[in-house]
PDB file of N, CA and C in Angstrom:
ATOM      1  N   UNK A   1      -3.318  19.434  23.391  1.00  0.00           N
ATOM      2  CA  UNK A   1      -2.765  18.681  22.277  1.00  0.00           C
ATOM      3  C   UNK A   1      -3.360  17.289  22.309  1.00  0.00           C
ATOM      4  N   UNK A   2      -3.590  16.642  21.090  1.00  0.00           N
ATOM      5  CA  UNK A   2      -3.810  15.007  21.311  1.00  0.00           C
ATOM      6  C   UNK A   2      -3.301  14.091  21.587  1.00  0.00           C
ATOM      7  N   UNK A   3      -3.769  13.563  22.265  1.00  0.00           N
ATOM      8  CA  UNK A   3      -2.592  12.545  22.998  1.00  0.00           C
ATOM      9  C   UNK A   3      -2.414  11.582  21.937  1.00  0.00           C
ATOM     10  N   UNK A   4      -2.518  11.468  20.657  1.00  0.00           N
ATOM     11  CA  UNK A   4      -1.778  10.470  19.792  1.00  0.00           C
ATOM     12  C   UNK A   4      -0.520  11.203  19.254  1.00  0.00           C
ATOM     13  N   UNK A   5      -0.301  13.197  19.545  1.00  0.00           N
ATOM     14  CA  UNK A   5       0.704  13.592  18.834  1.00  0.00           C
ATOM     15  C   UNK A   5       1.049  14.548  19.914  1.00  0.00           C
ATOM     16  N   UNK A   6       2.233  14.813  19.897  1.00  0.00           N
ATOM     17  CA  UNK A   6       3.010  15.664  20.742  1.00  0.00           C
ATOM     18  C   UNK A   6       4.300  16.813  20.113  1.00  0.00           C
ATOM     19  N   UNK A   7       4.200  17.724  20.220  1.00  0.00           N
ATOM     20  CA  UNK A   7       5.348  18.829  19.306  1.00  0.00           C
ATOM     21  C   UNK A   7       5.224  19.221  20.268  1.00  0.00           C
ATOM     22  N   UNK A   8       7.042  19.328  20.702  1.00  0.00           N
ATOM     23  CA  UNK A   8       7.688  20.334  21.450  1.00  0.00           C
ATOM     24  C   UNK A   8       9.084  21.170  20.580  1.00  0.00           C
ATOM     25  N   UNK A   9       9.748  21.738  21.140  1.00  0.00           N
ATOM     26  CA  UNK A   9      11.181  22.483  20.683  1.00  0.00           C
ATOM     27  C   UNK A   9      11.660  21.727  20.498  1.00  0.00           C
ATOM     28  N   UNK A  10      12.765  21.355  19.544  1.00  0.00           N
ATOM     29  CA  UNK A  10      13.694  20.385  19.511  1.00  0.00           C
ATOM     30  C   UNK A  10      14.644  21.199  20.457  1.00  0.00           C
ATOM     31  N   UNK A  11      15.575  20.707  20.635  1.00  0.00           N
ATOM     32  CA  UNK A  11      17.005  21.257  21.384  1.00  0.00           C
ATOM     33  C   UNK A  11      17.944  21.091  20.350  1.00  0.00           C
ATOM     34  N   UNK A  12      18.581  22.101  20.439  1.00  0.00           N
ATOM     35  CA  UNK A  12      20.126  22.151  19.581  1.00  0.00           C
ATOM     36  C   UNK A  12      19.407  23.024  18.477  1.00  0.00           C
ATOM     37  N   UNK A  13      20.807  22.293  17.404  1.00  0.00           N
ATOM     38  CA  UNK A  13      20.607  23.374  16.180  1.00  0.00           C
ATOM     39  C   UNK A  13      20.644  22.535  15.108  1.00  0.00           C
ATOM     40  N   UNK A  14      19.750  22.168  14.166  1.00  0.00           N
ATOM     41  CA  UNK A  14      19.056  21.024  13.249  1.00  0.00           C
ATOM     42  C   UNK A  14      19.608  21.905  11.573  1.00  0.00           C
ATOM     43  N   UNK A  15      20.096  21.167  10.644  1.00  0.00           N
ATOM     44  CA  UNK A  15      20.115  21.082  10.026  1.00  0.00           C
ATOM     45  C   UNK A  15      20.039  19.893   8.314  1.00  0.00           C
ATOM     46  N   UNK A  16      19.450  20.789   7.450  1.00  0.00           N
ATOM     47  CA  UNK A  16      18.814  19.867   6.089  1.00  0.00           C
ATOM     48  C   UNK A  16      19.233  20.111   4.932  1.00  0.00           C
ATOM     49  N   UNK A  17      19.999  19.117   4.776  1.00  0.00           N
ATOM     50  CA  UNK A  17      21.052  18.812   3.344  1.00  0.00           C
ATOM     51  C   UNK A  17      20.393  18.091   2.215  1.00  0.00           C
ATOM     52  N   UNK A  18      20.345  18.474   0.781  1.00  0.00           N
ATOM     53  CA  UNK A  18      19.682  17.764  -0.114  1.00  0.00           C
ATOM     54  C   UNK A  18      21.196  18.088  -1.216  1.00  0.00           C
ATOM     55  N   UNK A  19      21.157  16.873  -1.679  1.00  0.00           N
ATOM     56  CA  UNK A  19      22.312  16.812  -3.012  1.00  0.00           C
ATOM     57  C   UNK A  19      23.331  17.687  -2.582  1.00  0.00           C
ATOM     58  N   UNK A  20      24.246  17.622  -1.488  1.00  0.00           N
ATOM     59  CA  UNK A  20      25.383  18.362  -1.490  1.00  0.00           C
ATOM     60  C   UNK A  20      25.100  19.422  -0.604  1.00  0.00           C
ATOM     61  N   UNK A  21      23.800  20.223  -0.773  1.00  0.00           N
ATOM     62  CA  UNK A  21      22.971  21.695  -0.401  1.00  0.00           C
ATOM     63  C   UNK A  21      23.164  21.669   0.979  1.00  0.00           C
ATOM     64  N   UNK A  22      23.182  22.463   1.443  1.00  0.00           N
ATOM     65  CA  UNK A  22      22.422  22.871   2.783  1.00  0.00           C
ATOM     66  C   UNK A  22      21.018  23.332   2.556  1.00  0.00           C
ATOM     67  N   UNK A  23      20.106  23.235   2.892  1.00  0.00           N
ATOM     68  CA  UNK A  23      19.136  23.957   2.326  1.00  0.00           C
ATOM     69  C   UNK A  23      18.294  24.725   3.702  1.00  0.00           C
ATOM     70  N   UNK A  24      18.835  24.156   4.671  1.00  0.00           N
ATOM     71  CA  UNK A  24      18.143  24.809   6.046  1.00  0.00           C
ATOM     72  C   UNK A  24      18.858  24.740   7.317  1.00  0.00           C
ATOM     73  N   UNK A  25      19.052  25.504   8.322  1.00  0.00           N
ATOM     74  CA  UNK A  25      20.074  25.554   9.532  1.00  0.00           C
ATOM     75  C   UNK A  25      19.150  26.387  10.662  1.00  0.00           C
ATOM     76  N   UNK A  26      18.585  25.473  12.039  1.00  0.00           N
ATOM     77  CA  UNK A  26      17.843  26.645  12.427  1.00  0.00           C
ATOM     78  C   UNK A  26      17.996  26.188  13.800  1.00  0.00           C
ATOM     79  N   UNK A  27      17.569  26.551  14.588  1.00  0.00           N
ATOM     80  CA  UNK A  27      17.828  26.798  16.295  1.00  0.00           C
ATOM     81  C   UNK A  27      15.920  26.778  16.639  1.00  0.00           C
ATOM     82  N   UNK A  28      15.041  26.663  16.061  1.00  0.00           N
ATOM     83  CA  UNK A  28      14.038  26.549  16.267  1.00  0.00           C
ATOM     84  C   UNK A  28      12.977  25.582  15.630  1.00  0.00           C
ATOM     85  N   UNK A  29      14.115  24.619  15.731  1.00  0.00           N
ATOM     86  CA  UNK A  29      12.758  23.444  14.965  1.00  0.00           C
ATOM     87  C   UNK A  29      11.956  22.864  15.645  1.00  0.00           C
ATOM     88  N   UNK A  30      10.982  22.378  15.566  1.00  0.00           N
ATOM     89  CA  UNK A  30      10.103  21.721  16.483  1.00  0.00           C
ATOM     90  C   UNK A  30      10.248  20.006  16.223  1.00  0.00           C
ATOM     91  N   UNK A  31       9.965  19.164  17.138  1.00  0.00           N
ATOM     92  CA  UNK A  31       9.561  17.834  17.207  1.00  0.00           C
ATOM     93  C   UNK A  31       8.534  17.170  17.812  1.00  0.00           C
ATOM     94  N   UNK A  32       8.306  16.795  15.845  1.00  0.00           N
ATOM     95  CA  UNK A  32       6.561  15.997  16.384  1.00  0.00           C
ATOM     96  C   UNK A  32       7.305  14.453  16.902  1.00  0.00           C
ATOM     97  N   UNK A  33       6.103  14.175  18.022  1.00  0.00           N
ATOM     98  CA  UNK A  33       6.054  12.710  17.872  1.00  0.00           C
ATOM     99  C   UNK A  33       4.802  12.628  17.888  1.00  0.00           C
ATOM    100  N   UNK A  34       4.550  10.941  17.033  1.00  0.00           N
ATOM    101  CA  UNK A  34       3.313  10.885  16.516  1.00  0.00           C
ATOM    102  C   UNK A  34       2.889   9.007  17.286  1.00  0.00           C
ATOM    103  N   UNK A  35       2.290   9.159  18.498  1.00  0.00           N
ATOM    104  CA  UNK A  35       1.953   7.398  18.213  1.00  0.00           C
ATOM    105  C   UNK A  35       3.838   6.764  18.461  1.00  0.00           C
ATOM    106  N   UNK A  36       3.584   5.701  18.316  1.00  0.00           N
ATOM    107  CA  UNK A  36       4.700   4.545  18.309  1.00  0.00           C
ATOM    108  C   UNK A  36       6.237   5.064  17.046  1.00  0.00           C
ATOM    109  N   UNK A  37       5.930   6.040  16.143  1.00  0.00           N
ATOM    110  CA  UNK A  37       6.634   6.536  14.794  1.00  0.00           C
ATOM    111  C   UNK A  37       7.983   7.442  15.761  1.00  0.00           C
ATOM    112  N   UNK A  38       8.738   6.948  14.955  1.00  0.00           N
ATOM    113  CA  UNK A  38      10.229   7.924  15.513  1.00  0.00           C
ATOM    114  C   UNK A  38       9.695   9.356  14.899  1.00  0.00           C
ATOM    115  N   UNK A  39      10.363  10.032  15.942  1.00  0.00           N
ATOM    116  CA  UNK A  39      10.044  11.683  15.780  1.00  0.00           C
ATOM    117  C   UNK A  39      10.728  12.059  14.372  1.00  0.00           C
ATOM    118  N   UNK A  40       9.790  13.463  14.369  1.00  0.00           N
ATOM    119  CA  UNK A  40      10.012  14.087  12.948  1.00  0.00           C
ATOM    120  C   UNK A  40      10.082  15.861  12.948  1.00  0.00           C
ATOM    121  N   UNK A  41      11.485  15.919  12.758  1.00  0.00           N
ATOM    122  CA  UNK A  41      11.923  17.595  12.811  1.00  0.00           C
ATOM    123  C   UNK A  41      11.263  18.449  11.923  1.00  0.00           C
ATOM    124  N   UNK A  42      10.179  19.259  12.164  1.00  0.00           N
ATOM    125  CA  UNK A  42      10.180  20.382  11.209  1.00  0.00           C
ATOM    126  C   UNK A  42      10.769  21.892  11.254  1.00  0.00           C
ATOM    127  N   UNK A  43      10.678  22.310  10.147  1.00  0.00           N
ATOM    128  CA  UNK A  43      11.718  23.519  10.114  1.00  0.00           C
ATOM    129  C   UNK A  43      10.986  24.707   9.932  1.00  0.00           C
ATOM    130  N   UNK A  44      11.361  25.797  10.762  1.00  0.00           N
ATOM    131  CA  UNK A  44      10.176  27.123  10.115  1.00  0.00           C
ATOM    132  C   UNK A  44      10.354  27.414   8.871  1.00  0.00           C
ATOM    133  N   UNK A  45       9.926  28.072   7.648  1.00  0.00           N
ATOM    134  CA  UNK A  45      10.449  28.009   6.121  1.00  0.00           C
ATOM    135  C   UNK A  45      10.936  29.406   6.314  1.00  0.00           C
ATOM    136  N   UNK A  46      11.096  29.847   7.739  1.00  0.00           N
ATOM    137  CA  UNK A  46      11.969  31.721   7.624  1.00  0.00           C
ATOM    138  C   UNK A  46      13.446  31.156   7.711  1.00  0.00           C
ATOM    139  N   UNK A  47      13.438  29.718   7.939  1.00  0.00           N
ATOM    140  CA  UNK A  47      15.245  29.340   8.203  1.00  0.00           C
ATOM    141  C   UNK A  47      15.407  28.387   6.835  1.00  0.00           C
ATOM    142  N   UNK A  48      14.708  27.981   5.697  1.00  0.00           N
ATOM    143  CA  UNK A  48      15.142  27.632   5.011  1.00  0.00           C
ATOM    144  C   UNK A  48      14.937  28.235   3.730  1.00  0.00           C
ATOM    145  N   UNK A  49      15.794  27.720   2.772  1.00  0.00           N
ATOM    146  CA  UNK A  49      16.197  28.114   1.393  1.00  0.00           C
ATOM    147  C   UNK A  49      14.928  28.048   0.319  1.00  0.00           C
ATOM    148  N   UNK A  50      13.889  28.458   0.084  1.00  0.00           N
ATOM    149  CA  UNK A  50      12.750  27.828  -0.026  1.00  0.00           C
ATOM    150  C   UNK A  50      12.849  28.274  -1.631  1.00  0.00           C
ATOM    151  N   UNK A  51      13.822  28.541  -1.990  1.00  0.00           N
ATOM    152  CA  UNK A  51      14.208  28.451  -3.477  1.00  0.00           C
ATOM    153  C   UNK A  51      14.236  27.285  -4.388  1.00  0.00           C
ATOM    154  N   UNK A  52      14.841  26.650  -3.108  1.00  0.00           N
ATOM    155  CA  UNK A  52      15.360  24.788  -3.474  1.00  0.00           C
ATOM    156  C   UNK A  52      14.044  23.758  -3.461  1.00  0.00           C
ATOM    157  N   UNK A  53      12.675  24.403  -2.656  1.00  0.00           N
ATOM    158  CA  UNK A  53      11.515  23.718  -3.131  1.00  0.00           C
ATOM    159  C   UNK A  53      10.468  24.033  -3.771  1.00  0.00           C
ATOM    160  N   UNK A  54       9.956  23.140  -4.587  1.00  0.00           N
ATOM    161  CA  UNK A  54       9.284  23.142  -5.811  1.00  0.00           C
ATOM    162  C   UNK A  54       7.617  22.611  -4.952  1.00  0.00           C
ATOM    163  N   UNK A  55       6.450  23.090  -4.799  1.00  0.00           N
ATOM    164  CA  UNK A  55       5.364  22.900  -4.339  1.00  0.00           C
ATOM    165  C   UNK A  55       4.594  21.302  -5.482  1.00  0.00           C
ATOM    166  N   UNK A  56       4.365  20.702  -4.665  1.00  0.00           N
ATOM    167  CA  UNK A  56       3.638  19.657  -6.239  1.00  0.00           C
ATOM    168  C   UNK A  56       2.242  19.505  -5.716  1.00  0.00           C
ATOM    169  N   UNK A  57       1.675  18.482  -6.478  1.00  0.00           N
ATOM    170  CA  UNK A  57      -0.211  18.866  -6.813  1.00  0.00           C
ATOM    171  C   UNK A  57      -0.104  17.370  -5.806  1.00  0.00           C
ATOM    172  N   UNK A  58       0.840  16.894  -5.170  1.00  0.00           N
ATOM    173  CA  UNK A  58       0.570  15.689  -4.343  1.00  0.00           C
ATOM    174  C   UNK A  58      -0.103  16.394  -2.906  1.00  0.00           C
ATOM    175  N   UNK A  59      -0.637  15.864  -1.823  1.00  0.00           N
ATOM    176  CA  UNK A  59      -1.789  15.901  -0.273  1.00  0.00           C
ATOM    177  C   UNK A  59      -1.925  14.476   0.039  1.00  0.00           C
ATOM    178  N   UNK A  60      -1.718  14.692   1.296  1.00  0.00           N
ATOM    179  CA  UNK A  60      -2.480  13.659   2.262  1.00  0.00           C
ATOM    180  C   UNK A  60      -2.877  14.038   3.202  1.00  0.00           C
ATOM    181  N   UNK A  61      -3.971  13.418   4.072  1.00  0.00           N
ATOM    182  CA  UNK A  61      -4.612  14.005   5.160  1.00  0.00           C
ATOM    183  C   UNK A  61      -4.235  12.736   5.949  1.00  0.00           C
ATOM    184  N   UNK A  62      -3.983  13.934   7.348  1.00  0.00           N
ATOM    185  CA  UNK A  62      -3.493  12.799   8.422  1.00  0.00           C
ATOM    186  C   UNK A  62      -5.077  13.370   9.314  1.00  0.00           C
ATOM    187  N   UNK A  63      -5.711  12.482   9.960  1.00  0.00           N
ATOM    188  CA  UNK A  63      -6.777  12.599  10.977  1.00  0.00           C
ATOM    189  C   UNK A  63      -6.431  13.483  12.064  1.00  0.00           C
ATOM    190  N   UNK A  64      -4.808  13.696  12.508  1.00  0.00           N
ATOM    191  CA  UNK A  64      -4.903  14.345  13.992  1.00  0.00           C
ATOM    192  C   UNK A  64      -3.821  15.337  13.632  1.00  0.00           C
ATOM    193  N   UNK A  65      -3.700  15.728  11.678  1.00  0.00           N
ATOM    194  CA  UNK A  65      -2.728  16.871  12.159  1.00  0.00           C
ATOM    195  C   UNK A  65      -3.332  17.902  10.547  1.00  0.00           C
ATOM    196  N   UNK A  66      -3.923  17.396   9.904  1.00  0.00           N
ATOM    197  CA  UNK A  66      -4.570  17.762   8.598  1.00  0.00           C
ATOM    198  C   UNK A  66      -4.270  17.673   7.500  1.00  0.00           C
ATOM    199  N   UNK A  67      -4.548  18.509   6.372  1.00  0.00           N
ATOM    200  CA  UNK A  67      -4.038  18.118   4.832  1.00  0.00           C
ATOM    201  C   UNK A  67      -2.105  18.132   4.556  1.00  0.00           C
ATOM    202  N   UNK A  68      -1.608  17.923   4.461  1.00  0.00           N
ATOM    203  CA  UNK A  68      -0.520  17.629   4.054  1.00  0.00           C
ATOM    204  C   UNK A  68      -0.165  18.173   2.572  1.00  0.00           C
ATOM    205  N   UNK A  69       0.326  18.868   2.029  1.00  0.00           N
ATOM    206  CA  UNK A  69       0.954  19.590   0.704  1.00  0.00           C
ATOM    207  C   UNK A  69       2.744  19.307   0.720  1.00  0.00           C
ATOM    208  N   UNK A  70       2.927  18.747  -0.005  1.00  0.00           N
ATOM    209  CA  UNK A  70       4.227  18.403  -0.782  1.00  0.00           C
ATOM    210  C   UNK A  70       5.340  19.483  -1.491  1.00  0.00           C
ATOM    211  N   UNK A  71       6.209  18.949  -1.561  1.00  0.00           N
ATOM    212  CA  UNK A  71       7.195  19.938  -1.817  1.00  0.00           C
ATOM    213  C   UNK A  71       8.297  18.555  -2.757  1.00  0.00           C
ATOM    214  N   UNK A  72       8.587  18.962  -3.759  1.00  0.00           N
ATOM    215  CA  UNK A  72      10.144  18.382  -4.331  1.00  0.00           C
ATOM    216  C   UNK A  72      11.249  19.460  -4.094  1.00  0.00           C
ATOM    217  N   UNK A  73      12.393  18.497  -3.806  1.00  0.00           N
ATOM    218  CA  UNK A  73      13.941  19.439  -3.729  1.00  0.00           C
ATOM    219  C   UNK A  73      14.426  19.754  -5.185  1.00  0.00           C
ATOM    220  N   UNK A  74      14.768  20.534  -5.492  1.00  0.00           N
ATOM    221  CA  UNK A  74      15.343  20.994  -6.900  1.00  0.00           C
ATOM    222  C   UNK A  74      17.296  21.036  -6.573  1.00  0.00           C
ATOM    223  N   UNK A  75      17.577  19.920  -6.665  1.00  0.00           N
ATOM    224  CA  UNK A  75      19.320  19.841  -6.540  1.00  0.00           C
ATOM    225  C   UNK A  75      20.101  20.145  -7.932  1.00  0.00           C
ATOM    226  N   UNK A  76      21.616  20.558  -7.850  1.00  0.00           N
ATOM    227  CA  UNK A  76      22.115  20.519  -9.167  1.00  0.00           C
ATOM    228  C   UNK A  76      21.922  19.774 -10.298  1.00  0.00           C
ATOM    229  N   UNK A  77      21.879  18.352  -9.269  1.00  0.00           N
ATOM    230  CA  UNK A  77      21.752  17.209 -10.624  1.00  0.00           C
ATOM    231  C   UNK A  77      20.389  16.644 -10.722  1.00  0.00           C
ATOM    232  N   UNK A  78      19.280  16.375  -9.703  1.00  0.00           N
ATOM    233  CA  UNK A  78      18.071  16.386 -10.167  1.00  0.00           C
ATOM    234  C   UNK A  78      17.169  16.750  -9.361  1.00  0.00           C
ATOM    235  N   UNK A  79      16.219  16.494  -9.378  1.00  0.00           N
ATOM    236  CA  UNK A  79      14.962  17.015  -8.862  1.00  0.00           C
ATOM    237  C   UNK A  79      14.294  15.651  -7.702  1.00  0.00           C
ATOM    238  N   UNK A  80      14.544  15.883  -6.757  1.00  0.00           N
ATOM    239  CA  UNK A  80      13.502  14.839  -5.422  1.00  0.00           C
ATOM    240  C   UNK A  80      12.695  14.764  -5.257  1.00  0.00           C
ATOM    241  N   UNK A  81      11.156  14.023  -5.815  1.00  0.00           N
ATOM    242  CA  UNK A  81      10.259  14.640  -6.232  1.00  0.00           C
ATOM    243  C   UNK A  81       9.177  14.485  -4.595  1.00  0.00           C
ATOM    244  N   UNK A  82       8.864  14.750  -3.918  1.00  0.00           N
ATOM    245  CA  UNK A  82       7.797  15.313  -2.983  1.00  0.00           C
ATOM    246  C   UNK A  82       8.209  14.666  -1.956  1.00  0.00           C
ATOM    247  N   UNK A  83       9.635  14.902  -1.756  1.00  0.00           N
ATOM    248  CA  UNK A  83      10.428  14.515  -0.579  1.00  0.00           C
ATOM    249  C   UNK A  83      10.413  15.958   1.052  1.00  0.00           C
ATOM    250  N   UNK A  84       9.084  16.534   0.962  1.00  0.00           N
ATOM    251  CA  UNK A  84       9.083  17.525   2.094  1.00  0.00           C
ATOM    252  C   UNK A  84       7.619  17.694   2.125  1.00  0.00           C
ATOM    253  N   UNK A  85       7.140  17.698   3.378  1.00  0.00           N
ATOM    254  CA  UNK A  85       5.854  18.084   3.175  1.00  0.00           C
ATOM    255  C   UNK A  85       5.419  19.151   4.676  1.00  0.00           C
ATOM    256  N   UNK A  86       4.103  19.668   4.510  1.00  0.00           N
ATOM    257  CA  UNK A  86       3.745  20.758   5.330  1.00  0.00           C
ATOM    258  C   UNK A  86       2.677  20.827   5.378  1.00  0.00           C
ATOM    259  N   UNK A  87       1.791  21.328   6.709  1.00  0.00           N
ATOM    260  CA  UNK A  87       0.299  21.236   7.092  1.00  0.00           C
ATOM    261  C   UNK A  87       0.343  22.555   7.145  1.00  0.00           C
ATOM    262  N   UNK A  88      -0.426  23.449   6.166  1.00  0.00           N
ATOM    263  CA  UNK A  88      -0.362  24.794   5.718  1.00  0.00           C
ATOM    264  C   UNK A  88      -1.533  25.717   6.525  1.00  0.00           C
ATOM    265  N   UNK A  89      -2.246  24.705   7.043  1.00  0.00           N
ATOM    266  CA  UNK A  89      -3.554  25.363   7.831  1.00  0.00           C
ATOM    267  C   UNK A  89      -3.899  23.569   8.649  1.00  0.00           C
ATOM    268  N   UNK A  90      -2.891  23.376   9.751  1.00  0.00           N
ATOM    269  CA  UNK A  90      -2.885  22.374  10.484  1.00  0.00           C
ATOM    270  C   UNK A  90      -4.202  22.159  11.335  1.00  0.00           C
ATOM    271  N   UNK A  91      -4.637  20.837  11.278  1.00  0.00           N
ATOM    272  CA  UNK A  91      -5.657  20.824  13.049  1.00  0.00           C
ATOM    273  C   UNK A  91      -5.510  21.674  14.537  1.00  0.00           C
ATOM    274  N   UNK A  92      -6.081  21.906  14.908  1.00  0.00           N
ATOM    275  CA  UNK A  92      -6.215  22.897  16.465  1.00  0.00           C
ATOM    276  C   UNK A  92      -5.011  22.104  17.291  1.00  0.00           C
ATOM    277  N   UNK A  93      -4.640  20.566  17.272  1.00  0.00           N
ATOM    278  CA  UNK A  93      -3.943  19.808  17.784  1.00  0.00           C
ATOM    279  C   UNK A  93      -2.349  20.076  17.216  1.00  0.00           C
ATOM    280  N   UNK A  94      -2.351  20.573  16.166  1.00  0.00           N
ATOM    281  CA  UNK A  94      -1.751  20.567  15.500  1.00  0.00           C
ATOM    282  C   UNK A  94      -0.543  22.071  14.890  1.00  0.00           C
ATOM    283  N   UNK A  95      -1.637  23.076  15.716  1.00  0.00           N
ATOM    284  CA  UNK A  95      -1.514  24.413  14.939  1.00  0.00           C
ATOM    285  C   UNK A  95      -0.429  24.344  15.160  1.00  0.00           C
ATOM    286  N   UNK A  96       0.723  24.112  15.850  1.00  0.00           N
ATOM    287  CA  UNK A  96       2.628  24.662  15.997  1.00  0.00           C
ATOM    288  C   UNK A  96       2.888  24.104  14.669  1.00  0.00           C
ATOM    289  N   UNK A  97       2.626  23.126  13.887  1.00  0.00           N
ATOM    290  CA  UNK A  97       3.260  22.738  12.513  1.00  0.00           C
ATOM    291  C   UNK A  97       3.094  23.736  11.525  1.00  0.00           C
ATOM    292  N   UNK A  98       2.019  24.938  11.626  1.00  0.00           N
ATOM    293  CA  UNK A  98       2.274  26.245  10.314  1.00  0.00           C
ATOM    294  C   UNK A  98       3.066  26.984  10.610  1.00  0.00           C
ATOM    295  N   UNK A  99       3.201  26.845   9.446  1.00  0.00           N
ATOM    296  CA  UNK A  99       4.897  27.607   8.692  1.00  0.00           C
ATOM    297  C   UNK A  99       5.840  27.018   8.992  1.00  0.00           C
ATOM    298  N   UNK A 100       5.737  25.388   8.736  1.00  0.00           N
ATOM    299  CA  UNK A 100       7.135  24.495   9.120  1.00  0.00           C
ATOM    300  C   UNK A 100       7.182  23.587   7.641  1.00  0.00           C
ATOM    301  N   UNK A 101       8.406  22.559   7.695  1.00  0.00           N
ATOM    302  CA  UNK A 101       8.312  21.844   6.725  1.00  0.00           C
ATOM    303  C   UNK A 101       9.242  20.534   7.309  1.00  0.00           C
ATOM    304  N   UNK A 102       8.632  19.228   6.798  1.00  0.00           N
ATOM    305  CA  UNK A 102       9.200  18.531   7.419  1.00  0.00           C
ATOM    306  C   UNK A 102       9.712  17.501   6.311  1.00  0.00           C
ATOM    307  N   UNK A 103      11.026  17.071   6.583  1.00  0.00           N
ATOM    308  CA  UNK A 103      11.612  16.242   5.164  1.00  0.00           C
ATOM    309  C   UNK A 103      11.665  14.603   5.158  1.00  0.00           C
ATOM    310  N   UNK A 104      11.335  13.962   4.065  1.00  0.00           N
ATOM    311  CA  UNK A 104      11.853  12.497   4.390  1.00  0.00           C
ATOM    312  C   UNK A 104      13.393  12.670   4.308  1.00  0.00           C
ATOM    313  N   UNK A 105      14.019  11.473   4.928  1.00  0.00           N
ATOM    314  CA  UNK A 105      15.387  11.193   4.714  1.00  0.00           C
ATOM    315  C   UNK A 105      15.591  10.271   3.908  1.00  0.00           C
ATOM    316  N   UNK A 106      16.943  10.220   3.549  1.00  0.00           N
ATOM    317  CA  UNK A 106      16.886   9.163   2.641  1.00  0.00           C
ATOM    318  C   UNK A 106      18.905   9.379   1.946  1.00  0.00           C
ATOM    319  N   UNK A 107      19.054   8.792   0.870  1.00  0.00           N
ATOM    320  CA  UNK A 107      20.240   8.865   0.712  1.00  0.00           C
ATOM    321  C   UNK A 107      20.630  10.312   0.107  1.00  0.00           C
ATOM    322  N   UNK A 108      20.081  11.025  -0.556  1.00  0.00           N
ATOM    323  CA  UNK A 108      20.094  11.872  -0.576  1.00  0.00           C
ATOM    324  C   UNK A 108      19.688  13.418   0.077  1.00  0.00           C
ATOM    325  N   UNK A 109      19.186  12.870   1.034  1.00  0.00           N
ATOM    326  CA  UNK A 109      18.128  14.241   1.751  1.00  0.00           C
ATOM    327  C   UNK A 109      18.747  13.758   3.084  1.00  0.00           C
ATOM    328  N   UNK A 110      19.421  14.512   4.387  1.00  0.00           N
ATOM    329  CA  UNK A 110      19.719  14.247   5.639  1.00  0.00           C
ATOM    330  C   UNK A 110      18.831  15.413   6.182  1.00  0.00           C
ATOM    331  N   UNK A 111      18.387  15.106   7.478  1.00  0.00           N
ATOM    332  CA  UNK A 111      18.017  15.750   8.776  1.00  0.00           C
ATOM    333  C   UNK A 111      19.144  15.643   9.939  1.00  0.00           C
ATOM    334  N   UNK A 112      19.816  16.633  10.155  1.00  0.00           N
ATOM    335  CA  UNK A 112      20.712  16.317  11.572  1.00  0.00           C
ATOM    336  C   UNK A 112      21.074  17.185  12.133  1.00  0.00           C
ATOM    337  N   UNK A 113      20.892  17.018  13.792  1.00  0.00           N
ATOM    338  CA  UNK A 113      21.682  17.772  14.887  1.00  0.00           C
ATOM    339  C   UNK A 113      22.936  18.051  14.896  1.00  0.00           C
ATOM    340  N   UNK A 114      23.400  19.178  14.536  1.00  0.00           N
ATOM    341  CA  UNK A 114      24.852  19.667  14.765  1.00  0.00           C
ATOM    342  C   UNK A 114      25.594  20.418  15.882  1.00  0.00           C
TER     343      UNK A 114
END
């Protein structure tokens, strides 16, 4: 792995709430840490609701983990627009992040250990 990024198992059991939703509950999330950045839970998409995300034409490329593809939450009352994202064919450093998804937080969107 590169020593600027590190993914291991998270411990416990992680769950991801958007507008009220649950939208994911899983016992196997992983945690990146990246550099000096507080860690970041991703979720396999076999434990989440993947009804509730909408794919958008947004990417970014990170140097030590690869292209990045976006996702908006689709909630009752509106739409979050590219508040989740995922490395769909990750760097060699990187490969544990396919088939995960990882969310910003924010007032509407939680990440948390239960």
């Amino acid at each position: 792995m590169g020593a600027h990024i590190s993914i291991r198992k998270a411990s416990g059991t992680w769950t991801v709430r958007a507008g009220g939703a649950v939208l994911g509950e899983t016992t196997n999330a992983l945690e990146l840490t990246e550099g000096d950045l507080k860690p970041v839970i991703y979720f396999p998409r076999s434990d989440l609701a993947m009804a509730f995300l909408d794919r958008t034409k947004q990417t970014a490329v990170c140097p030590y983990k690869g292209e990045a593809v976006y996702f908006s939450i689709v909630t009752k009352s509106k739409t979050l627009e590219n508040m989740a994202w995922s490395y769909e064919a990750p760097k060699p450093a990187a490969a544990d992040l396919a088939d995960h998804i990882a969310f910003y937080t924010q007032d509407l969107v939680a990440v948390e250990q239960i």
